[in-house]
PDB file of N, CA and C in Angstrom:
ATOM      1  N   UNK A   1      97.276  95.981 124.560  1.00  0.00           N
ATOM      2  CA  UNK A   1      97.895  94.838 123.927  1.00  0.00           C
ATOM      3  C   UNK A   1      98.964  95.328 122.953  1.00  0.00           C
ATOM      4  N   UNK A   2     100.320  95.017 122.852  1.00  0.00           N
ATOM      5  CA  UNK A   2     100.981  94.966 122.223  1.00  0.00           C
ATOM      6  C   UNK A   2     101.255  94.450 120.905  1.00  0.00           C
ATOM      7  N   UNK A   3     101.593  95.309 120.383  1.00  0.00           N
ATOM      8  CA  UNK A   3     101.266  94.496 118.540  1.00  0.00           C
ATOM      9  C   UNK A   3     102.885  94.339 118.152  1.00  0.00           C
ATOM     10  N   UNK A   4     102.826  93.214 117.473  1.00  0.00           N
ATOM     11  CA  UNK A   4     104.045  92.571 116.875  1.00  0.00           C
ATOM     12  C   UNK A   4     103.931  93.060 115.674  1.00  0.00           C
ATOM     13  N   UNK A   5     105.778  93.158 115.268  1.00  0.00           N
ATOM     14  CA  UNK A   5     106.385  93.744 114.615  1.00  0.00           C
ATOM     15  C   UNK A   5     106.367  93.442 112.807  1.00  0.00           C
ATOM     16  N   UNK A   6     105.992  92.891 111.904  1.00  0.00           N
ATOM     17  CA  UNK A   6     105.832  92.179 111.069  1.00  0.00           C
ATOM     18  C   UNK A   6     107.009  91.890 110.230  1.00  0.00           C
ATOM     19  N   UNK A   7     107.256  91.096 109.969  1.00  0.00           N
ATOM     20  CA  UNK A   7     108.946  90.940 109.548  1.00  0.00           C
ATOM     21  C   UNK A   7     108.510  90.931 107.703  1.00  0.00           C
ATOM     22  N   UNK A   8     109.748  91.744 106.627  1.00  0.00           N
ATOM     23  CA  UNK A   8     109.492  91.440 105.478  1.00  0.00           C
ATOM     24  C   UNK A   8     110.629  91.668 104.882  1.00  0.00           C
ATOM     25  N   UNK A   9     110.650  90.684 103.862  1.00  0.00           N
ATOM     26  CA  UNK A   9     112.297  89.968 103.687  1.00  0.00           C
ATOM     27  C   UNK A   9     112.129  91.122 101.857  1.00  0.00           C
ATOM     28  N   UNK A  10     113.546  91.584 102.020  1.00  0.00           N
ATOM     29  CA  UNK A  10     114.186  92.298 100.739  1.00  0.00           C
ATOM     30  C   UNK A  10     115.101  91.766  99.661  1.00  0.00           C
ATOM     31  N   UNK A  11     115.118  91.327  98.833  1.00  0.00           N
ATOM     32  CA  UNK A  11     116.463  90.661  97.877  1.00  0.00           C
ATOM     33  C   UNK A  11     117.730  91.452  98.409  1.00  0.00           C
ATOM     34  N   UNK A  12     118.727  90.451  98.321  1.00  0.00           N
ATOM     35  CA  UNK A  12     119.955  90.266  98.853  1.00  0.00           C
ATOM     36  C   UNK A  12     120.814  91.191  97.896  1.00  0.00           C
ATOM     37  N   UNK A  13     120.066  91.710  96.907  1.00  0.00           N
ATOM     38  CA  UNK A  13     121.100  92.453  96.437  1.00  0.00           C
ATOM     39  C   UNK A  13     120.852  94.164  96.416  1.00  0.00           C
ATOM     40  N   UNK A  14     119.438  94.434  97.125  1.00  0.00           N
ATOM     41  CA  UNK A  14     119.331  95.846  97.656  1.00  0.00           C
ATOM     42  C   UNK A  14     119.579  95.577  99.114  1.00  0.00           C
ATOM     43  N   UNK A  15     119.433  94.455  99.872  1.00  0.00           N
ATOM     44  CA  UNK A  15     120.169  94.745 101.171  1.00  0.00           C
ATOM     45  C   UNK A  15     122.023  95.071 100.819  1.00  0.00           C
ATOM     46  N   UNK A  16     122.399  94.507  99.808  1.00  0.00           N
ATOM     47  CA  UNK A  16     123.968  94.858  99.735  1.00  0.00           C
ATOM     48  C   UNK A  16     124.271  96.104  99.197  1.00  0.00           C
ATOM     49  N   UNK A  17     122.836  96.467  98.491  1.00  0.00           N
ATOM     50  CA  UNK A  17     123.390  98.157  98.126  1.00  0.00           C
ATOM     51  C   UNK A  17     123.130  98.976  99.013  1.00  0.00           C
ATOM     52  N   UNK A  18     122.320  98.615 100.297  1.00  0.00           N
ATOM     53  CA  UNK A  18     121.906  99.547 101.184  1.00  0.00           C
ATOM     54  C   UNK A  18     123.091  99.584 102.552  1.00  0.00           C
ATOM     55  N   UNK A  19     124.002  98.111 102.352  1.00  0.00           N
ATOM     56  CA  UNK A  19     124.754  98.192 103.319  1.00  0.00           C
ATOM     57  C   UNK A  19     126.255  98.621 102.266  1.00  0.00           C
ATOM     58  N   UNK A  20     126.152  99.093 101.827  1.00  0.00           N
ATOM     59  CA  UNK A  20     127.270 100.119 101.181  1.00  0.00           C
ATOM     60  C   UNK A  20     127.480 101.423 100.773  1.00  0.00           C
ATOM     61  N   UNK A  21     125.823 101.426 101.021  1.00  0.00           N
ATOM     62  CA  UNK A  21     125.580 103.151 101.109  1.00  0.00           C
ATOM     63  C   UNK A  21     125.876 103.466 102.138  1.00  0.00           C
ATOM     64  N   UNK A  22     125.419 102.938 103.404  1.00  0.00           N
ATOM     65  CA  UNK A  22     125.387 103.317 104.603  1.00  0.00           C
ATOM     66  C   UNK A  22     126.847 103.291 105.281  1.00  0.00           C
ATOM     67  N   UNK A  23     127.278 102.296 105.169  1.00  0.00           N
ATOM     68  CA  UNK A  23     128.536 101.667 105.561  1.00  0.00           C
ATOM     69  C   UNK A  23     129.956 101.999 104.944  1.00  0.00           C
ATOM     70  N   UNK A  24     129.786 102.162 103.725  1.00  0.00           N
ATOM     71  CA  UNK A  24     130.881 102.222 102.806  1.00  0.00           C
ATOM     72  C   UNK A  24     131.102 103.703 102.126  1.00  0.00           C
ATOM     73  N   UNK A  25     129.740 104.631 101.971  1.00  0.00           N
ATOM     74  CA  UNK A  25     129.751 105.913 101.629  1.00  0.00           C
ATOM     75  C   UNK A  25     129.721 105.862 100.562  1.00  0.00           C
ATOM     76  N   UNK A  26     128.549 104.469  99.478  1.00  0.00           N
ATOM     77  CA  UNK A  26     128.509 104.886  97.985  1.00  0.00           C
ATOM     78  C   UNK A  26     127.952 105.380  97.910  1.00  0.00           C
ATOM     79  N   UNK A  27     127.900 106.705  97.395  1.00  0.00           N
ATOM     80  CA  UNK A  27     126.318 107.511  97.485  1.00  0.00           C
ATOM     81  C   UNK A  27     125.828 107.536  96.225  1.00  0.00           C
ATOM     82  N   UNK A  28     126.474 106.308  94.910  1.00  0.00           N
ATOM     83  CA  UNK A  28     126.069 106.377  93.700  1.00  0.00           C
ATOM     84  C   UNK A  28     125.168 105.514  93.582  1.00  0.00           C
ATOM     85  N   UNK A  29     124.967 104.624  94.880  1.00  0.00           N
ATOM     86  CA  UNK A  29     123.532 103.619  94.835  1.00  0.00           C
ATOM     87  C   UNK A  29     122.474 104.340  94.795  1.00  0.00           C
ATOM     88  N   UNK A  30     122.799 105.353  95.239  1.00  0.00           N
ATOM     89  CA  UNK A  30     121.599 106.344  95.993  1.00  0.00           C
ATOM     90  C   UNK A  30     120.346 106.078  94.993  1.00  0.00           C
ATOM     91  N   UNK A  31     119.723 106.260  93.973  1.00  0.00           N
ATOM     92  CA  UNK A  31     119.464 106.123  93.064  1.00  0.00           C
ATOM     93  C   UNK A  31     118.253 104.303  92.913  1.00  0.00           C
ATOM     94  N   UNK A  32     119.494 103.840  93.038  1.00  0.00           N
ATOM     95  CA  UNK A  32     119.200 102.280  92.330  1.00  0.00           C
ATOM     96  C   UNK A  32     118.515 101.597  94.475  1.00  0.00           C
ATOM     97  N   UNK A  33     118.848 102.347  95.010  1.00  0.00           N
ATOM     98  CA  UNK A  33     118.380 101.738  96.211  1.00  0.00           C
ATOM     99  C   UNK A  33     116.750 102.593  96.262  1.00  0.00           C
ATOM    100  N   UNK A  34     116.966 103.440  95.911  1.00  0.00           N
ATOM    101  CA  UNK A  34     115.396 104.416  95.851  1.00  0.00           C
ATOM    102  C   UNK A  34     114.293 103.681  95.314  1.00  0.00           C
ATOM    103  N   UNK A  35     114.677 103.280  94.065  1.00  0.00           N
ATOM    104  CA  UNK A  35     114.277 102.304  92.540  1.00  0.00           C
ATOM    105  C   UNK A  35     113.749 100.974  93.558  1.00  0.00           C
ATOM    106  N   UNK A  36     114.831 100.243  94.135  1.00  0.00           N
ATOM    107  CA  UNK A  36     114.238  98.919  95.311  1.00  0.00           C
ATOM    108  C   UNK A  36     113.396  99.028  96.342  1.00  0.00           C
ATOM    109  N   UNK A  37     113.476 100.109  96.754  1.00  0.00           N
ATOM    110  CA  UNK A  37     112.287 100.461  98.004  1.00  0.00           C
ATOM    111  C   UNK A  37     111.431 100.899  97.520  1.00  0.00           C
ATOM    112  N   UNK A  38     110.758 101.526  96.521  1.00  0.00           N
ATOM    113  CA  UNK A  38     109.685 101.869  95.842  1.00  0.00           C
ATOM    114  C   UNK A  38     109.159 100.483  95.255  1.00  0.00           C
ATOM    115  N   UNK A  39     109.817  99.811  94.301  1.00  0.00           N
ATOM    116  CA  UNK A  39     109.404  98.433  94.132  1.00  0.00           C
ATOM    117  C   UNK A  39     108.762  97.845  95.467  1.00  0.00           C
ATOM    118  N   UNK A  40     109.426  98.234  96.449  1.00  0.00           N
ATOM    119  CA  UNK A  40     109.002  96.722  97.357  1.00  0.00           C
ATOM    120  C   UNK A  40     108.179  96.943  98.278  1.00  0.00           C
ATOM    121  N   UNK A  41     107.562  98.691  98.222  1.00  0.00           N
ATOM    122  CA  UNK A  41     106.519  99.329  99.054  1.00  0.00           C
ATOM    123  C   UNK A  41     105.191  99.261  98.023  1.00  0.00           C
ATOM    124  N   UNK A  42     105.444  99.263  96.919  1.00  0.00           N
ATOM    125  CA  UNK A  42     104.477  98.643  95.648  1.00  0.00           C
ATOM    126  C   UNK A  42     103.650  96.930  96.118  1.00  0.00           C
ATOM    127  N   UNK A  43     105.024  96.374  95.999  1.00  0.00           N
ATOM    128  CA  UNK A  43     104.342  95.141  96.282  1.00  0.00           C
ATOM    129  C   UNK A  43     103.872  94.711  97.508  1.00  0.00           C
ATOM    130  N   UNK A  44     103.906  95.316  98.332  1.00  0.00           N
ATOM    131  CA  UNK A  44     103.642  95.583  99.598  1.00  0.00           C
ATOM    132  C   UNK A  44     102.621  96.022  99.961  1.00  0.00           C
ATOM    133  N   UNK A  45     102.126  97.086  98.914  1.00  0.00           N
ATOM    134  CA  UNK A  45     100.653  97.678  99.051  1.00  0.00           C
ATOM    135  C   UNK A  45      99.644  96.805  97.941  1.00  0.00           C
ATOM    136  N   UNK A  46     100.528  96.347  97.033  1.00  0.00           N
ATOM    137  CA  UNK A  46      99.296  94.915  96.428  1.00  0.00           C
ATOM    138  C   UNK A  46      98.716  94.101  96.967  1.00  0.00           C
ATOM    139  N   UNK A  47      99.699  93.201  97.824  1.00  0.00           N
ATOM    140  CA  UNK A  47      99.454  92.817  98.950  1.00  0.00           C
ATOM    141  C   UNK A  47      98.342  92.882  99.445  1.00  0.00           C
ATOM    142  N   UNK A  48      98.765  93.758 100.747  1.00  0.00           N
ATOM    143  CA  UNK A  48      97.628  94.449 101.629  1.00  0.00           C
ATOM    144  C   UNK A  48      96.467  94.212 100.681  1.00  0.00           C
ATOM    145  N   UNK A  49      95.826  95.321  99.715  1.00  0.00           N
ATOM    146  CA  UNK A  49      95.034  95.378  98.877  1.00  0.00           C
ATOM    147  C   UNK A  49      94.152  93.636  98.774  1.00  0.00           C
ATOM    148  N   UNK A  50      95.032  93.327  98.033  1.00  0.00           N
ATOM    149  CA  UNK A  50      94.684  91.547  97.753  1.00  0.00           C
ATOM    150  C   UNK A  50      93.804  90.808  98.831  1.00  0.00           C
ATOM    151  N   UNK A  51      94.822  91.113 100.195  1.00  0.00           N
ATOM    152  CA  UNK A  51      94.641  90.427 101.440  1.00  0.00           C
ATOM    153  C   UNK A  51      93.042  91.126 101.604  1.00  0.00           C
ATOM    154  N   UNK A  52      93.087  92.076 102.036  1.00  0.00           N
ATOM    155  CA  UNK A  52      91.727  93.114 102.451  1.00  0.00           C
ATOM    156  C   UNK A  52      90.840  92.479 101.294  1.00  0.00           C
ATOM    157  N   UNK A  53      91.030  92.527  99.885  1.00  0.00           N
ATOM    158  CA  UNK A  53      89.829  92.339  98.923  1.00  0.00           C
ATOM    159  C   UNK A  53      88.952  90.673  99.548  1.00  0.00           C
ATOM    160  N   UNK A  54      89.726  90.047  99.845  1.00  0.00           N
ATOM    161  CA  UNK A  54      90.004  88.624 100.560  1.00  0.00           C
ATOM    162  C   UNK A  54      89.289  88.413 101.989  1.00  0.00           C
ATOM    163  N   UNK A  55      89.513  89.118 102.954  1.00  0.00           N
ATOM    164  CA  UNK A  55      89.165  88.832 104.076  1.00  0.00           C
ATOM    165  C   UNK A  55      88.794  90.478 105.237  1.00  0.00           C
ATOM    166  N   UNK A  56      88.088  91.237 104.044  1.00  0.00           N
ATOM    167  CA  UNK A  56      87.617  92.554 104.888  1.00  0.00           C
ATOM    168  C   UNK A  56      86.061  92.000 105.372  1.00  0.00           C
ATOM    169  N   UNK A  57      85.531  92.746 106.731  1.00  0.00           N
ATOM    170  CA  UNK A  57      84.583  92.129 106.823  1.00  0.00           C
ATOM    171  C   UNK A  57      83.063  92.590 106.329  1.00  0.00           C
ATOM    172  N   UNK A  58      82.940  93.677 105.400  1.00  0.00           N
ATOM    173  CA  UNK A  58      81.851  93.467 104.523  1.00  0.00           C
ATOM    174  C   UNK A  58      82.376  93.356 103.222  1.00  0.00           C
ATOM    175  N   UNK A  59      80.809  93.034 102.458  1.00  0.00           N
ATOM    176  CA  UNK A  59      81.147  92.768 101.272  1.00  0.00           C
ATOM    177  C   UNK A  59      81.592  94.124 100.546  1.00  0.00           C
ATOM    178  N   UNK A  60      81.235  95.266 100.892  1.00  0.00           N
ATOM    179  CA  UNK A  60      81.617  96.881 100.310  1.00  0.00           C
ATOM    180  C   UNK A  60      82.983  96.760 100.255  1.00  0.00           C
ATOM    181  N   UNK A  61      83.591  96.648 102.001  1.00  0.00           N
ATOM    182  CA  UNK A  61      84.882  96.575 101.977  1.00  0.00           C
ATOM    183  C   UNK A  61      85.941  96.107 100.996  1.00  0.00           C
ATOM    184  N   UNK A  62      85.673  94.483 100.507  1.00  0.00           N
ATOM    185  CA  UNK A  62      86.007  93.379  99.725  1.00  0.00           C
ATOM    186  C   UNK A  62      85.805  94.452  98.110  1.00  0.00           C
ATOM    187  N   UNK A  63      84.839  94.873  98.289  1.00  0.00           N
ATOM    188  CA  UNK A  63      85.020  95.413  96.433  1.00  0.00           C
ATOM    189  C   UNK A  63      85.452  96.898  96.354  1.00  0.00           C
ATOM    190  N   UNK A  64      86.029  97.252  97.307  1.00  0.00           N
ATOM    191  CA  UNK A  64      86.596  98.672  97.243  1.00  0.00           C
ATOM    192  C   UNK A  64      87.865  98.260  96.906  1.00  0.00           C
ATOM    193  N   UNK A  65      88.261  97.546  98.082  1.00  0.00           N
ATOM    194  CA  UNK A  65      89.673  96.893  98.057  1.00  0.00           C
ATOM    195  C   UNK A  65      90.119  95.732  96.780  1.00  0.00           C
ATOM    196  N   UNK A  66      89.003  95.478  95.892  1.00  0.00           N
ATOM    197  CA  UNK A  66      89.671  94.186  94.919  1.00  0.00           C
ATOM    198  C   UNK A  66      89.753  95.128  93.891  1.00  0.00           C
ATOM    199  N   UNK A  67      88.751  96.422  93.645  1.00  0.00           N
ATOM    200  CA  UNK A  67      89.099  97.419  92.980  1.00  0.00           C
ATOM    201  C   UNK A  67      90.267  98.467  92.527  1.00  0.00           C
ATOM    202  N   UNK A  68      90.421  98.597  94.036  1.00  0.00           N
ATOM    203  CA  UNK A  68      91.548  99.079  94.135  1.00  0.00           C
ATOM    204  C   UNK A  68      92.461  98.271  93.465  1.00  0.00           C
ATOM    205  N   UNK A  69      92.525  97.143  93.956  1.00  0.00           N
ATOM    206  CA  UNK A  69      93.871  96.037  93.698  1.00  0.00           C
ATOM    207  C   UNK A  69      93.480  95.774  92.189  1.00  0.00           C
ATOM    208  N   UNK A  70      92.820  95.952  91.422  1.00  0.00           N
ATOM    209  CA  UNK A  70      92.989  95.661  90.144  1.00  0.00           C
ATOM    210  C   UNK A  70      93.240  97.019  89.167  1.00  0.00           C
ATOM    211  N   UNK A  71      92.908  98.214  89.699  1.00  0.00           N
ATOM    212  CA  UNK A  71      93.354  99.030  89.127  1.00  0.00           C
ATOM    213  C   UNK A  71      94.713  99.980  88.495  1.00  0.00           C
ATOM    214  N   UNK A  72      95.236  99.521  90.270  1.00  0.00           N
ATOM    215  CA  UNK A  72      96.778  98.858  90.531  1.00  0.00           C
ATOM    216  C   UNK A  72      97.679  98.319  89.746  1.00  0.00           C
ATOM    217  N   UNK A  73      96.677  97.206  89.238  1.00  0.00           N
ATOM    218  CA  UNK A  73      97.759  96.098  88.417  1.00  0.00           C
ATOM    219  C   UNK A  73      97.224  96.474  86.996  1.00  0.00           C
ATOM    220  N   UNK A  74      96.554  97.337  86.915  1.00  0.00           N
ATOM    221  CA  UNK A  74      96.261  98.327  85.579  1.00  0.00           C
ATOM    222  C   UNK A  74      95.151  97.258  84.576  1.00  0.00           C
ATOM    223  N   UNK A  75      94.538  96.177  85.164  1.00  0.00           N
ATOM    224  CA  UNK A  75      93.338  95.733  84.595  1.00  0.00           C
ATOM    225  C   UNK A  75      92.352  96.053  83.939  1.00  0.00           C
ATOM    226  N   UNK A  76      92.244  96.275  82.514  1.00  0.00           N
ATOM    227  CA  UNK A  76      91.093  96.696  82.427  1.00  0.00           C
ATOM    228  C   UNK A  76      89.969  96.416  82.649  1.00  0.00           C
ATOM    229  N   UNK A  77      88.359  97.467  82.599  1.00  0.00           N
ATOM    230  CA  UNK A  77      87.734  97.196  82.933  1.00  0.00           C
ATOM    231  C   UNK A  77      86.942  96.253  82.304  1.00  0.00           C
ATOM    232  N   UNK A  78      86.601  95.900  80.936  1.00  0.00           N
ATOM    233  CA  UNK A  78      85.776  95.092  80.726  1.00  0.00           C
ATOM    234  C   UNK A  78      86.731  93.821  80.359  1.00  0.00           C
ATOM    235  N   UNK A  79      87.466  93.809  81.005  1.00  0.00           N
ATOM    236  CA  UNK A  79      88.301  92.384  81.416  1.00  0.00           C
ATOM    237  C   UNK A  79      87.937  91.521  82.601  1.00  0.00           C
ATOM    238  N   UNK A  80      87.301  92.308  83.630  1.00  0.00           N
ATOM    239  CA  UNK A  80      87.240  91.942  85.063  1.00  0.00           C
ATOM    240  C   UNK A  80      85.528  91.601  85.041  1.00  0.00           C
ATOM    241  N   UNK A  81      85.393  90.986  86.480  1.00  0.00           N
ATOM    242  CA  UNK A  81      83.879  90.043  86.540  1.00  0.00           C
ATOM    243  C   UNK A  81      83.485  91.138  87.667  1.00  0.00           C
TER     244      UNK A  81
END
């Protein structure tokens, strides 16, 4: 079975620095486009995390993963249930 591709949308203004690096030869984005893809592989792995804490199918799974995801978002511990 073939698995589909998952589509995930970037702000319009690191797609314009990425199509001027590439395209145009700024290589002074270089930098500030690094900075956007790290952001958005971050939120990307919160995500995931979130999703899994949510709908993994044991309960171990669910508290590895909400763990994870709160440690992440730098929660402390005797903040959390």
């Amino acid at each position: 079975m073939e698995k589909k591709n998952k589509r995930l949308m970037i702000d319009q203004d690191l797609f314009r620095m990425m199509y001027q690096y590439f395209l145009c030869n700024r290589e002074d984005l270089h930098e500030a486009i690094c900075e956007g893809l790290v952001a958005k592989m971050d939120k990307l792995i919160d995500r995931n995390l979130y999703t899994k804490s949510l709908t993994a199918d044991t309960d171990e799974e669910k508290e590895t993963n909400r763990l994870a995801y709160l440690n992440r978002k730098g929660i402390p511990e005797d903040f959390r249930w």
